[in-house]
Protein backbone atom coordinates (compact mmCIF):
# COMPACT_ATOMS: atom_id res chain seq x y z
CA UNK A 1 22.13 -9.28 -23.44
CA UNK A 2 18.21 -9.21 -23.18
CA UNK A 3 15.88 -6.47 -21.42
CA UNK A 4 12.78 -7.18 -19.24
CA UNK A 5 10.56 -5.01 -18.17
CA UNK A 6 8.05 -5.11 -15.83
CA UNK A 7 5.08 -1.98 -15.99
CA UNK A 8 2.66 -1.67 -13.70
CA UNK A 9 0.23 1.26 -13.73
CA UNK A 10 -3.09 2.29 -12.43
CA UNK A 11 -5.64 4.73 -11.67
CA UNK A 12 -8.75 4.95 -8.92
CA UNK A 13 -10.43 2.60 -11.85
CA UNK A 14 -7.97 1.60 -14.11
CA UNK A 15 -4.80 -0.38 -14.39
CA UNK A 16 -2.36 -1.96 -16.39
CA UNK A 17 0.52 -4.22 -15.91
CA UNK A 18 2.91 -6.17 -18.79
CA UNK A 19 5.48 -7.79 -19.00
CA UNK A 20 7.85 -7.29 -21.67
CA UNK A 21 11.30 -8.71 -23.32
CA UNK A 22 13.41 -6.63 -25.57
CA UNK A 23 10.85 -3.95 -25.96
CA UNK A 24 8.06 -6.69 -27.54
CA UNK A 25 5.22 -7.70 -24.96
CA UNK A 26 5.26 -11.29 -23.33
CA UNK A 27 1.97 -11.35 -21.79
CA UNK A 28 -0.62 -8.55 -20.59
CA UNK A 29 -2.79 -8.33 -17.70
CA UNK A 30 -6.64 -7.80 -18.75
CA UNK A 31 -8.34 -7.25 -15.03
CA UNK A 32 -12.38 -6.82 -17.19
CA UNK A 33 -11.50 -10.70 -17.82
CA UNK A 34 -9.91 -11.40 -14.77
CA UNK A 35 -7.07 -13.29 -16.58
CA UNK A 36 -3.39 -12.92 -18.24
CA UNK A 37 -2.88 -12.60 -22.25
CA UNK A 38 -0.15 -14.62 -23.92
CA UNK A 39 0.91 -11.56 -26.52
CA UNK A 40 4.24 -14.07 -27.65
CA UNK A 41 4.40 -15.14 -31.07
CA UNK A 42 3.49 -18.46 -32.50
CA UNK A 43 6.81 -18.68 -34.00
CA UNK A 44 8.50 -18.74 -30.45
CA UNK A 45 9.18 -21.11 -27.52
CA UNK A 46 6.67 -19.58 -24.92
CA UNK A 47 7.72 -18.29 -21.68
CA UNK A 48 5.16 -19.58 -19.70
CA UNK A 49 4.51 -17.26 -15.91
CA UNK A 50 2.49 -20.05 -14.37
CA UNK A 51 -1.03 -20.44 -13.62
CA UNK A 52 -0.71 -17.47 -10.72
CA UNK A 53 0.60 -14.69 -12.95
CA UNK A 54 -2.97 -12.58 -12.80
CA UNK A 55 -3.16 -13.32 -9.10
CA UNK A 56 0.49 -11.78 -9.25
CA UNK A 57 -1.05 -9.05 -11.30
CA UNK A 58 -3.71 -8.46 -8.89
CA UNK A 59 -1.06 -8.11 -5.86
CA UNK A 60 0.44 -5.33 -7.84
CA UNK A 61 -2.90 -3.79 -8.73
CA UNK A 62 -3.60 -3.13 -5.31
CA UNK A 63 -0.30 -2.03 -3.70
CA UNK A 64 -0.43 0.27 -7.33
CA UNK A 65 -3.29 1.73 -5.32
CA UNK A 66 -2.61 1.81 -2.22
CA UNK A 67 0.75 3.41 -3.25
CA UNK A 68 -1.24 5.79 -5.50
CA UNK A 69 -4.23 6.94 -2.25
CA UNK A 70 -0.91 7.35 0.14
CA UNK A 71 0.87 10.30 -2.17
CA UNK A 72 -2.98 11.77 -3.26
CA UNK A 73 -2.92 12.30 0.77
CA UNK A 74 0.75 13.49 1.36
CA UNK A 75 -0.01 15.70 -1.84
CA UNK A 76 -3.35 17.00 -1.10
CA UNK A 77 -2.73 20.25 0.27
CA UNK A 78 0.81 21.00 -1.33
CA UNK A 79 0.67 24.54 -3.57
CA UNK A 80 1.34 23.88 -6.87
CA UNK A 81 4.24 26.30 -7.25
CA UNK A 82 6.83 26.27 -4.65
């Protein structure tokens, strides 16, 4: 039985997203270099994501922040105690 994991994480100017397999990273999004990072082995048959996969990133970038300015709004004037 094998684990994947899909993160995806971001700020007003950051973000993040991986993908990972049994707790070791397959490949990482880098959105400075507009492209996807193989992080697999050399020792390993590659899993390859296709030639989309920072496009795919990208989508998730931006409903990451569009997700993230929606509850910034619903939260904005909540106290912080209830």
């Amino acid at each position: 039985i094998h684990t994947e994991m899909h993160m995806i994480g971001c700020s007003e100017t950051e973000g993040a997203f991986d993908i990972s397999l049994d707790e070791e990273d397959m490949i990482v999004a880098d959105f400075i270099a507009e492209r996807v990072v193989d992080t697999q082995p050399s020792f390993v048959d590659h899993v390859s994501f296709g030639k989309d996969a920072f496009q795919v990133a990208m989508r998730n970038l931006i409903t990451c922040r569009r997700n993230l300015n929606i509850t910034q709004k619903a939260l904005k004037d909540q106290p912080l105690e209830s």
